[in-house]
PDB file of N, CA and C in Angstrom:
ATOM      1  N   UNK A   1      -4.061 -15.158 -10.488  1.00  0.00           N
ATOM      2  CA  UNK A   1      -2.618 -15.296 -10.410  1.00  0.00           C
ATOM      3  C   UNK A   1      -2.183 -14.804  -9.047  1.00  0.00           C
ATOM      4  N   UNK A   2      -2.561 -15.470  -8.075  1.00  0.00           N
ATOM      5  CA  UNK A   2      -2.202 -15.522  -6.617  1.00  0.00           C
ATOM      6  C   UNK A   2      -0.997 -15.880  -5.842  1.00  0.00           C
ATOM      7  N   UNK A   3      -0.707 -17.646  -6.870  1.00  0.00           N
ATOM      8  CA  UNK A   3      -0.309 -18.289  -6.196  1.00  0.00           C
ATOM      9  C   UNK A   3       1.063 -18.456  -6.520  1.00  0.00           C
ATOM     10  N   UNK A   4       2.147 -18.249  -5.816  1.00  0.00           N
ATOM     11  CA  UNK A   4       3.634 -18.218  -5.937  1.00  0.00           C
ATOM     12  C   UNK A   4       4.009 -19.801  -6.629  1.00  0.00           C
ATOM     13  N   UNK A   5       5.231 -19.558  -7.295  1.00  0.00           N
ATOM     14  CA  UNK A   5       6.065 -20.384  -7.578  1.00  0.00           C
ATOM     15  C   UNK A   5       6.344 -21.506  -7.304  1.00  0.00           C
ATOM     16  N   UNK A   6       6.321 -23.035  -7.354  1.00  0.00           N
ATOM     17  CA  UNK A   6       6.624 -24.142  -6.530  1.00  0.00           C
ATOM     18  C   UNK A   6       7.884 -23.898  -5.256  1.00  0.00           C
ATOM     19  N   UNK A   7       8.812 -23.048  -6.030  1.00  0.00           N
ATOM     20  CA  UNK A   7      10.229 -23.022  -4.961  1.00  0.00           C
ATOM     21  C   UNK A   7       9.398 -22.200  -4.141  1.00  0.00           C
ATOM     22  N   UNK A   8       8.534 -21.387  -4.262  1.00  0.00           N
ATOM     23  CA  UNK A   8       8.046 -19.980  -3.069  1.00  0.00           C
ATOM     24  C   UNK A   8       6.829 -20.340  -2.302  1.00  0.00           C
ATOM     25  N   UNK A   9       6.322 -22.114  -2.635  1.00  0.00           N
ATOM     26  CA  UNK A   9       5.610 -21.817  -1.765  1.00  0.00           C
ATOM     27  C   UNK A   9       5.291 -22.200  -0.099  1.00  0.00           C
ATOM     28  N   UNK A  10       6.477 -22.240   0.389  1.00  0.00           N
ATOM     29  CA  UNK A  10       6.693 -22.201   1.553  1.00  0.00           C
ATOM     30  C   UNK A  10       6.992 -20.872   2.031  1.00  0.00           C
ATOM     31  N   UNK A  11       7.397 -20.002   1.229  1.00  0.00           N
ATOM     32  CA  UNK A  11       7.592 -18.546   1.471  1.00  0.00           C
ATOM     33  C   UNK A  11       6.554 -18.119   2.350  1.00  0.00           C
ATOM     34  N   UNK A  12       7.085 -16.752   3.237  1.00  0.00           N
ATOM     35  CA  UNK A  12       6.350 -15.591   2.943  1.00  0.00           C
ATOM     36  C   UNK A  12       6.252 -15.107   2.057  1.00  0.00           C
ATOM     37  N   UNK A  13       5.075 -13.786   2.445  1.00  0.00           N
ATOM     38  CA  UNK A  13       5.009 -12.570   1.600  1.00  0.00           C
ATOM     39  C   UNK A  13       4.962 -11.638   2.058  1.00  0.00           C
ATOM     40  N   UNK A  14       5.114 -10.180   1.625  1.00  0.00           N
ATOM     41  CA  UNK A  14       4.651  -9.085   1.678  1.00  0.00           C
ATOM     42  C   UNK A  14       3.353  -8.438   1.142  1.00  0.00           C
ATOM     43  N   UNK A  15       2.819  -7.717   1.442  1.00  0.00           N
ATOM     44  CA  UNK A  15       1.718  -6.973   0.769  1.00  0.00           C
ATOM     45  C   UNK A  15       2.347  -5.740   0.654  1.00  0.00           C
ATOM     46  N   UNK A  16       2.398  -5.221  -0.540  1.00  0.00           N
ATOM     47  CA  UNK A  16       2.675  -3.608  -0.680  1.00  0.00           C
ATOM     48  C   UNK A  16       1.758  -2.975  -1.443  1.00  0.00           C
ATOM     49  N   UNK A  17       1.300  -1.494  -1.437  1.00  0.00           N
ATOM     50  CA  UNK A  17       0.282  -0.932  -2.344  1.00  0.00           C
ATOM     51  C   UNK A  17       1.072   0.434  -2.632  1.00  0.00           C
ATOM     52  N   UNK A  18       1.261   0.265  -3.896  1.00  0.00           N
ATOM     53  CA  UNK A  18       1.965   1.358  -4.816  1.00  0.00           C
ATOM     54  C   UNK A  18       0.837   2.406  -5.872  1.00  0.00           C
ATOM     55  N   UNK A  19       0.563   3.553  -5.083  1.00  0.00           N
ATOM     56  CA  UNK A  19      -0.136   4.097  -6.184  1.00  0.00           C
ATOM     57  C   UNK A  19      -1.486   3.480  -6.856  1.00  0.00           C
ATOM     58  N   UNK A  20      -2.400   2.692  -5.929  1.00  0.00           N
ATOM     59  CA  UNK A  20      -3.291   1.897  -5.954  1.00  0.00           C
ATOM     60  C   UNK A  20      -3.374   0.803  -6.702  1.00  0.00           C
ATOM     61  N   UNK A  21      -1.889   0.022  -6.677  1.00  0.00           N
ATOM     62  CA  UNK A  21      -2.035  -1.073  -7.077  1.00  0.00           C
ATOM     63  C   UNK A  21      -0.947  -1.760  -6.043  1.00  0.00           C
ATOM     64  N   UNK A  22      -1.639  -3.202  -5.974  1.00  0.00           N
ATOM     65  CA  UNK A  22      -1.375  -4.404  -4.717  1.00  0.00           C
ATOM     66  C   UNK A  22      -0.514  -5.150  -4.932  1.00  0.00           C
ATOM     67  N   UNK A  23       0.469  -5.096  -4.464  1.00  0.00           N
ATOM     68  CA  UNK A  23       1.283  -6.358  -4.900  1.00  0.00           C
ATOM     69  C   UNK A  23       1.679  -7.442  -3.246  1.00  0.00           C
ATOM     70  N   UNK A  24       1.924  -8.423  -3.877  1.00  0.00           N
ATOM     71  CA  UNK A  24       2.181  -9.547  -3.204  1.00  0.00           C
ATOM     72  C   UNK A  24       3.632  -9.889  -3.402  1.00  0.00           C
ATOM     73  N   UNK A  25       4.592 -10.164  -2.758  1.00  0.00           N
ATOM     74  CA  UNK A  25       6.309 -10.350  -3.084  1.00  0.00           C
ATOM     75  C   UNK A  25       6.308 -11.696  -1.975  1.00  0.00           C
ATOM     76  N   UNK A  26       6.967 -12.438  -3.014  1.00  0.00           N
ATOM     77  CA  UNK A  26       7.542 -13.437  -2.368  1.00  0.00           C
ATOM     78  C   UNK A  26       8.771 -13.563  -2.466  1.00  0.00           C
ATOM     79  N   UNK A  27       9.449 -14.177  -1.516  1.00  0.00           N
ATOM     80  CA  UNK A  27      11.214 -14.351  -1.609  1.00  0.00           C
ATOM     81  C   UNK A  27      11.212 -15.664  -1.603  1.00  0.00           C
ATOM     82  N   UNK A  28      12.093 -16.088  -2.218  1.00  0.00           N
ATOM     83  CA  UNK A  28      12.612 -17.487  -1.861  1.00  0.00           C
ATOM     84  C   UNK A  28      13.409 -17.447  -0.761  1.00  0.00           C
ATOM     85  N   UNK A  29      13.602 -18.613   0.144  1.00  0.00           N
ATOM     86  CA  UNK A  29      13.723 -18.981   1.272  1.00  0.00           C
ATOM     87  C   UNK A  29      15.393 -19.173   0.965  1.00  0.00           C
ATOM     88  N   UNK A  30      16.297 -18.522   1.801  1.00  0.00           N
ATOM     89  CA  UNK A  30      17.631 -18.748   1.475  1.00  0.00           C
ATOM     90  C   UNK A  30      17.819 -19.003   0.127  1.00  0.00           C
ATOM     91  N   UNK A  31      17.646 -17.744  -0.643  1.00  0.00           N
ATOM     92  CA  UNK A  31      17.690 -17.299  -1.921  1.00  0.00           C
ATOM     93  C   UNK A  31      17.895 -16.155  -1.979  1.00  0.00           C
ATOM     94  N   UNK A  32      17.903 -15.688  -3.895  1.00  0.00           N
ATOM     95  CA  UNK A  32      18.137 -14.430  -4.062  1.00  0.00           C
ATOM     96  C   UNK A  32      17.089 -14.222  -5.059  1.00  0.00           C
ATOM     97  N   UNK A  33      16.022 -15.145  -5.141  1.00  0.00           N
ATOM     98  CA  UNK A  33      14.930 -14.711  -6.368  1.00  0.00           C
ATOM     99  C   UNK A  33      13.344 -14.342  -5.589  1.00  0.00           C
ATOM    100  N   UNK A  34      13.158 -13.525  -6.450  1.00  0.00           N
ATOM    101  CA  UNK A  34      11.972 -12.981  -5.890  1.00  0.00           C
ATOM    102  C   UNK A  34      10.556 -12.923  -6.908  1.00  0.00           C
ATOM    103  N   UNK A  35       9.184 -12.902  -6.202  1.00  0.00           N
ATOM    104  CA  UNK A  35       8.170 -12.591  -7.020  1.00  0.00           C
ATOM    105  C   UNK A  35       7.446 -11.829  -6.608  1.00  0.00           C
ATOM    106  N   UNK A  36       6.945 -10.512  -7.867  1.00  0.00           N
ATOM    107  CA  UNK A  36       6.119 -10.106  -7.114  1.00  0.00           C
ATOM    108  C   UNK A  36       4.962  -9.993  -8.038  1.00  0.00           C
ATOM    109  N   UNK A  37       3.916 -10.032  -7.751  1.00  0.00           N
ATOM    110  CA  UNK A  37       1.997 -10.307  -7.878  1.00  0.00           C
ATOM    111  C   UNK A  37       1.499  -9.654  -7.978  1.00  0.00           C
ATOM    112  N   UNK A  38       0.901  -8.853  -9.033  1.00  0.00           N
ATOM    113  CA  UNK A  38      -0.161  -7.750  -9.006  1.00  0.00           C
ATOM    114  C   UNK A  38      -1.263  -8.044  -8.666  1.00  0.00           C
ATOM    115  N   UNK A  39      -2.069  -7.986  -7.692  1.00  0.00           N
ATOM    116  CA  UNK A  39      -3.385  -8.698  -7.181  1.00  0.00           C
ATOM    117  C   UNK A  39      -4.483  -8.109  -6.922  1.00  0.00           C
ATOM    118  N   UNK A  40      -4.145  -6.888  -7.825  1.00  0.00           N
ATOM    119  CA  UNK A  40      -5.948  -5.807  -7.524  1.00  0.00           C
ATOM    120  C   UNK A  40      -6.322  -5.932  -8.989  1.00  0.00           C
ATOM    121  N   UNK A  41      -7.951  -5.834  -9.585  1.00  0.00           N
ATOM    122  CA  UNK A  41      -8.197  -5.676 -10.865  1.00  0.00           C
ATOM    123  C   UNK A  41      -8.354  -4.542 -11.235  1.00  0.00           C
ATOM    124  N   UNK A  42      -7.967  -4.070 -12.459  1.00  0.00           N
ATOM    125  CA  UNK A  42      -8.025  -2.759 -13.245  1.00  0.00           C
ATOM    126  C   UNK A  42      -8.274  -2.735 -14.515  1.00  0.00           C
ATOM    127  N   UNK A  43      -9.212  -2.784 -15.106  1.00  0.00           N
ATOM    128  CA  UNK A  43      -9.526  -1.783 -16.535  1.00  0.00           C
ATOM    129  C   UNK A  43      -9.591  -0.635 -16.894  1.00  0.00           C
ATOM    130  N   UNK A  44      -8.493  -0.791 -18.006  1.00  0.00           N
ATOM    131  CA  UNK A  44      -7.925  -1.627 -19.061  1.00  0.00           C
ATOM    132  C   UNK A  44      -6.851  -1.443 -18.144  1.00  0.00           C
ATOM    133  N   UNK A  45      -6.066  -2.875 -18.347  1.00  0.00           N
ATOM    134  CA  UNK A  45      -5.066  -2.946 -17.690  1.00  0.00           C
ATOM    135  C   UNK A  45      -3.835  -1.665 -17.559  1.00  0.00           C
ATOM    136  N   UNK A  46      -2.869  -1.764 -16.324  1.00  0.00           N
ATOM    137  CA  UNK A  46      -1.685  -0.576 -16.937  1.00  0.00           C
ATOM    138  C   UNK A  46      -1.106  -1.174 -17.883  1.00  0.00           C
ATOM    139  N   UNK A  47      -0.388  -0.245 -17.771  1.00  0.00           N
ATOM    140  CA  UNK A  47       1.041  -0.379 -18.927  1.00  0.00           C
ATOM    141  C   UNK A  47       2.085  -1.123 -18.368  1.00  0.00           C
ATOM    142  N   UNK A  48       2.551  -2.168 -19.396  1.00  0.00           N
ATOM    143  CA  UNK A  48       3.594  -2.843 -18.981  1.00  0.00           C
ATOM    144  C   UNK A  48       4.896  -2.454 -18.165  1.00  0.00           C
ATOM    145  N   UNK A  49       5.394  -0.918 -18.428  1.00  0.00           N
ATOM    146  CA  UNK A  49       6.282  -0.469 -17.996  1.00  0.00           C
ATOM    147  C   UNK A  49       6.053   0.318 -16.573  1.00  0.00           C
ATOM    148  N   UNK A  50       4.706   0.678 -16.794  1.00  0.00           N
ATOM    149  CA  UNK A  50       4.608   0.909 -14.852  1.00  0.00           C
ATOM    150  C   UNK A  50       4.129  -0.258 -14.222  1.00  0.00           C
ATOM    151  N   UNK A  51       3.940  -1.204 -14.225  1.00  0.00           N
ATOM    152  CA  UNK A  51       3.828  -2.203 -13.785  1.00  0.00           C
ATOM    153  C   UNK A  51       5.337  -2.836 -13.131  1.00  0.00           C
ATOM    154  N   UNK A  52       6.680  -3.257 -14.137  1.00  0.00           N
ATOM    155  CA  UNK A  52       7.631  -3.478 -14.256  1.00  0.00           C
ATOM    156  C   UNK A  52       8.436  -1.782 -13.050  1.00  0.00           C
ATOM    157  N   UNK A  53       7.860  -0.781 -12.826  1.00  0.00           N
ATOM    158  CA  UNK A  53       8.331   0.361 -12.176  1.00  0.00           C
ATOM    159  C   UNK A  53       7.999  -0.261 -10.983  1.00  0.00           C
ATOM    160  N   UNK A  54       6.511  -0.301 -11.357  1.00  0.00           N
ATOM    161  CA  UNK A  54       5.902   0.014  -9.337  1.00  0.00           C
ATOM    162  C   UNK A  54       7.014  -1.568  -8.491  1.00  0.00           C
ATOM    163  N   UNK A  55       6.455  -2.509  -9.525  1.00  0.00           N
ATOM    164  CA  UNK A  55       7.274  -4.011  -8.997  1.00  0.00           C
ATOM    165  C   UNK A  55       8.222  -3.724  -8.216  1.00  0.00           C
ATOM    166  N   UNK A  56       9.290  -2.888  -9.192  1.00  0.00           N
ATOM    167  CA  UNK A  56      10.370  -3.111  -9.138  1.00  0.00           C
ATOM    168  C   UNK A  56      10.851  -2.063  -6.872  1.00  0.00           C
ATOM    169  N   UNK A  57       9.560  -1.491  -7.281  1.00  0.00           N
ATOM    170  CA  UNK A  57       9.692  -0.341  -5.611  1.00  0.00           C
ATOM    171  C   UNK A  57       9.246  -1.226  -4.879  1.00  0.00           C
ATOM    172  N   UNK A  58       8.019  -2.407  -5.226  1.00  0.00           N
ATOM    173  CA  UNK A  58       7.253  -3.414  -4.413  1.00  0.00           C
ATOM    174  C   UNK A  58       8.242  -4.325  -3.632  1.00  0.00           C
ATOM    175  N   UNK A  59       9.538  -4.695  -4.850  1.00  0.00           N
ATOM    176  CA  UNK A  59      10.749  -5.634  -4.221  1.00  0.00           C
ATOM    177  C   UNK A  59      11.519  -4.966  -3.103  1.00  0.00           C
ATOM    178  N   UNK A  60      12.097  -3.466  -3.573  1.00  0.00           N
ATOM    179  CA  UNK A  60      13.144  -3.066  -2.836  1.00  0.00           C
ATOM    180  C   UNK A  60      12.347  -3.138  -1.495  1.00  0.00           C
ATOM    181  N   UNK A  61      11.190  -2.360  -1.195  1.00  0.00           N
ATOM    182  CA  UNK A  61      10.514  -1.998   0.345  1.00  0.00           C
ATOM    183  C   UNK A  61      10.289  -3.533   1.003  1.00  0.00           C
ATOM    184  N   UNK A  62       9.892  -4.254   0.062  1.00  0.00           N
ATOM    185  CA  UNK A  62       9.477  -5.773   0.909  1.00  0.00           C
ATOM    186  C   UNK A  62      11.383  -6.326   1.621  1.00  0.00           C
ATOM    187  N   UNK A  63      12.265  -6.429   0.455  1.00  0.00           N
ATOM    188  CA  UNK A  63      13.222  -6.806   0.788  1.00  0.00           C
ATOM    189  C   UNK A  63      14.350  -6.291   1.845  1.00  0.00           C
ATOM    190  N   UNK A  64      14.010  -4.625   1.420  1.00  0.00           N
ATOM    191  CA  UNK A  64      15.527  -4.140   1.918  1.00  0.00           C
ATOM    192  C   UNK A  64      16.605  -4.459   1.227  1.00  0.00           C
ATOM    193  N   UNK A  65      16.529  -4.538  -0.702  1.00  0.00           N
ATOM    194  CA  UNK A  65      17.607  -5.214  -1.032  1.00  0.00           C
ATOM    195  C   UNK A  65      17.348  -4.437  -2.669  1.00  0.00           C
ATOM    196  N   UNK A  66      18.475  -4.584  -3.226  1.00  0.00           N
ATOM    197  CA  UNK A  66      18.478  -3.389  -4.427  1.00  0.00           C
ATOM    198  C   UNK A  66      18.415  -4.664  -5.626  1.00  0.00           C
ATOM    199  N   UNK A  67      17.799  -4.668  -6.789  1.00  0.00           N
ATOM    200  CA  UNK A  67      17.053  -5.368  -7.817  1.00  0.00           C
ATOM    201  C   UNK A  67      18.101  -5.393  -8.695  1.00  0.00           C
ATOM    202  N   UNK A  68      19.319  -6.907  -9.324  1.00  0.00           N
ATOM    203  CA  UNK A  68      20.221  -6.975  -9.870  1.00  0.00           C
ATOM    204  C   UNK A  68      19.554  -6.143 -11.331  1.00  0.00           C
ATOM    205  N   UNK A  69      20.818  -5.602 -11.787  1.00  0.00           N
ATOM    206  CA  UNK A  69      20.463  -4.696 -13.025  1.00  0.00           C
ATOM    207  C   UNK A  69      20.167  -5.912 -14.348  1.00  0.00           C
ATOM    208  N   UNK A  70      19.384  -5.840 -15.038  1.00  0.00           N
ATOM    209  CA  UNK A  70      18.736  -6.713 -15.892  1.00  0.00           C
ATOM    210  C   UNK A  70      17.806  -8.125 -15.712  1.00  0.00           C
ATOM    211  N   UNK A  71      18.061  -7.888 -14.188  1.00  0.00           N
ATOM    212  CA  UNK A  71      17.057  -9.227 -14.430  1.00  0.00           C
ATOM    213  C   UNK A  71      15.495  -9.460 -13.755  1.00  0.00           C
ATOM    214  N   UNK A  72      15.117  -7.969 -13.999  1.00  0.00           N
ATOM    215  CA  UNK A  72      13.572  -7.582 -13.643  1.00  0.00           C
ATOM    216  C   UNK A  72      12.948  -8.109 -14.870  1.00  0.00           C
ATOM    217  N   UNK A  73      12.066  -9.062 -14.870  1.00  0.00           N
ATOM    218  CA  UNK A  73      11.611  -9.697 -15.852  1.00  0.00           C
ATOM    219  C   UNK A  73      10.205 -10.061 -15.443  1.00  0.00           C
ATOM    220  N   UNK A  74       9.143  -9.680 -16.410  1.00  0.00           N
ATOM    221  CA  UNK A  74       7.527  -9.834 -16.366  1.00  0.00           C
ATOM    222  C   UNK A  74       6.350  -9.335 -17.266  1.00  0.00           C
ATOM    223  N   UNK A  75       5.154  -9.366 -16.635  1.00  0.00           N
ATOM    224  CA  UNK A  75       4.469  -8.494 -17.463  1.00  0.00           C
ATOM    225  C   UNK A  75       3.106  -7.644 -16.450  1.00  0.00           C
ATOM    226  N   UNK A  76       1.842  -7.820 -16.865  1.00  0.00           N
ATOM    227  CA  UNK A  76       0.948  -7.117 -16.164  1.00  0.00           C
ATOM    228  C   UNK A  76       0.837  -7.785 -14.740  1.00  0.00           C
ATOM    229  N   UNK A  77       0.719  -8.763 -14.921  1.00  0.00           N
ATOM    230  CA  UNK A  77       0.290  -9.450 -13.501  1.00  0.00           C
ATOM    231  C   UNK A  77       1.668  -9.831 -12.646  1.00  0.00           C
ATOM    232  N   UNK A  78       2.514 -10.374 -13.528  1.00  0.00           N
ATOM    233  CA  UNK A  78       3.859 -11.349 -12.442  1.00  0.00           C
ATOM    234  C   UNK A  78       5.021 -10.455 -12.649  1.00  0.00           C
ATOM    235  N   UNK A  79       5.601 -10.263 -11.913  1.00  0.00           N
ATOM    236  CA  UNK A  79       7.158  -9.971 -11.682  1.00  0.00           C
ATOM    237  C   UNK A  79       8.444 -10.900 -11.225  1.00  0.00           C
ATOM    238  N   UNK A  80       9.319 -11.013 -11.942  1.00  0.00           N
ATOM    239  CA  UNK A  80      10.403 -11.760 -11.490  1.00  0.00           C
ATOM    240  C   UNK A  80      11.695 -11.033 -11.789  1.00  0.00           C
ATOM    241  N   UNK A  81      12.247 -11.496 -10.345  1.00  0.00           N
ATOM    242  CA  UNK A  81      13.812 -10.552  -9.689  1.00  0.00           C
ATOM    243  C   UNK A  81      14.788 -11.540  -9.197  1.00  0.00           C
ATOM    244  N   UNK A  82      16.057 -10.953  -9.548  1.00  0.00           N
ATOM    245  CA  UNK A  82      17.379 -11.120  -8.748  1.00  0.00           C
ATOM    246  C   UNK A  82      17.227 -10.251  -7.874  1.00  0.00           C
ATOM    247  N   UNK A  83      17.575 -10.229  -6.202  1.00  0.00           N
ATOM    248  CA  UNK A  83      17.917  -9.368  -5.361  1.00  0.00           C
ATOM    249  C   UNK A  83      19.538  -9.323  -4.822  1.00  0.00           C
ATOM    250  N   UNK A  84      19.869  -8.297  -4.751  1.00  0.00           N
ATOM    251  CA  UNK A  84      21.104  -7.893  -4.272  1.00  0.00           C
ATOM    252  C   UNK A  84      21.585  -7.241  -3.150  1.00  0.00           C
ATOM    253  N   UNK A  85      21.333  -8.472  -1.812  1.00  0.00           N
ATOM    254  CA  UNK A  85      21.416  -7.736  -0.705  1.00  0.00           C
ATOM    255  C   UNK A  85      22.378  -7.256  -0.009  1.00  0.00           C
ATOM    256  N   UNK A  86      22.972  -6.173   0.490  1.00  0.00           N
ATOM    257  CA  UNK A  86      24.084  -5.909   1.721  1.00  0.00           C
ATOM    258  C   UNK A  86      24.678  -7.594   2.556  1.00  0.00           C
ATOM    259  N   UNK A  87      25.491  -7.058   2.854  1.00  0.00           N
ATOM    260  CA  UNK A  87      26.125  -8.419   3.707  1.00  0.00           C
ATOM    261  C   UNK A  87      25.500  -8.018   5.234  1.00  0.00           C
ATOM    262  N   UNK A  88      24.954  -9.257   5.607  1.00  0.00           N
ATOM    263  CA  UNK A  88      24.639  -8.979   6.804  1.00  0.00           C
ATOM    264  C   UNK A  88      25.911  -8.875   7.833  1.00  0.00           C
ATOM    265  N   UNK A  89      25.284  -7.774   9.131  1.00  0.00           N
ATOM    266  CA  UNK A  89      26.481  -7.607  10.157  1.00  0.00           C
ATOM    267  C   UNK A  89      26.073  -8.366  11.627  1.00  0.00           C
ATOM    268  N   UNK A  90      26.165  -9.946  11.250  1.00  0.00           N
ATOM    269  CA  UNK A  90      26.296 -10.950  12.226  1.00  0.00           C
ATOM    270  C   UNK A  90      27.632 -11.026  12.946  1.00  0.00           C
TER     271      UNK A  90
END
């Protein structure tokens, strides 16, 4: 489970490593949805809810952008986000 989303895959990514686990974040391209990838192996897997934690730190650092409240949605391997970024000062 590598490979991003049809809309993401023109994206970048990030690589982030949280507490020895890897994630991969993709943004959509002039968007506000995000994915992020757990991509190291571990037995027995974590727990759903640090998984859904670390993600959720994997988005903010890749993005620079704070994770709309309820719509962190996933499980061991995939993460999916609303991001909620500042207005840029163009």
């Amino acid at each position: 489970m590598d490979s991003p989303a049809l809309g993401y895959s023109r994206a970048g990514h990030d690589v982030i490593e949280i507490s020895g686990n890897t994630y991969k974040v993709y943004s959509e391209i002039n968007g506000d949805r995000v994915e992020a990838h757990r991509v190291n192996m571990v037995f027995p897997p974590p727990s759903r809810l640090l998984i859904l934690q670390q993600a959720y730190e994997a988005i903010v650092r890749s993005t620079g952008c704070d994770v709309k409240k309820g719509s962190l949605v996933g499980d061991q391997a995939m993460v999916k986000a609303i991001v909620v970024c500042p207005p840029s000062l163009e």
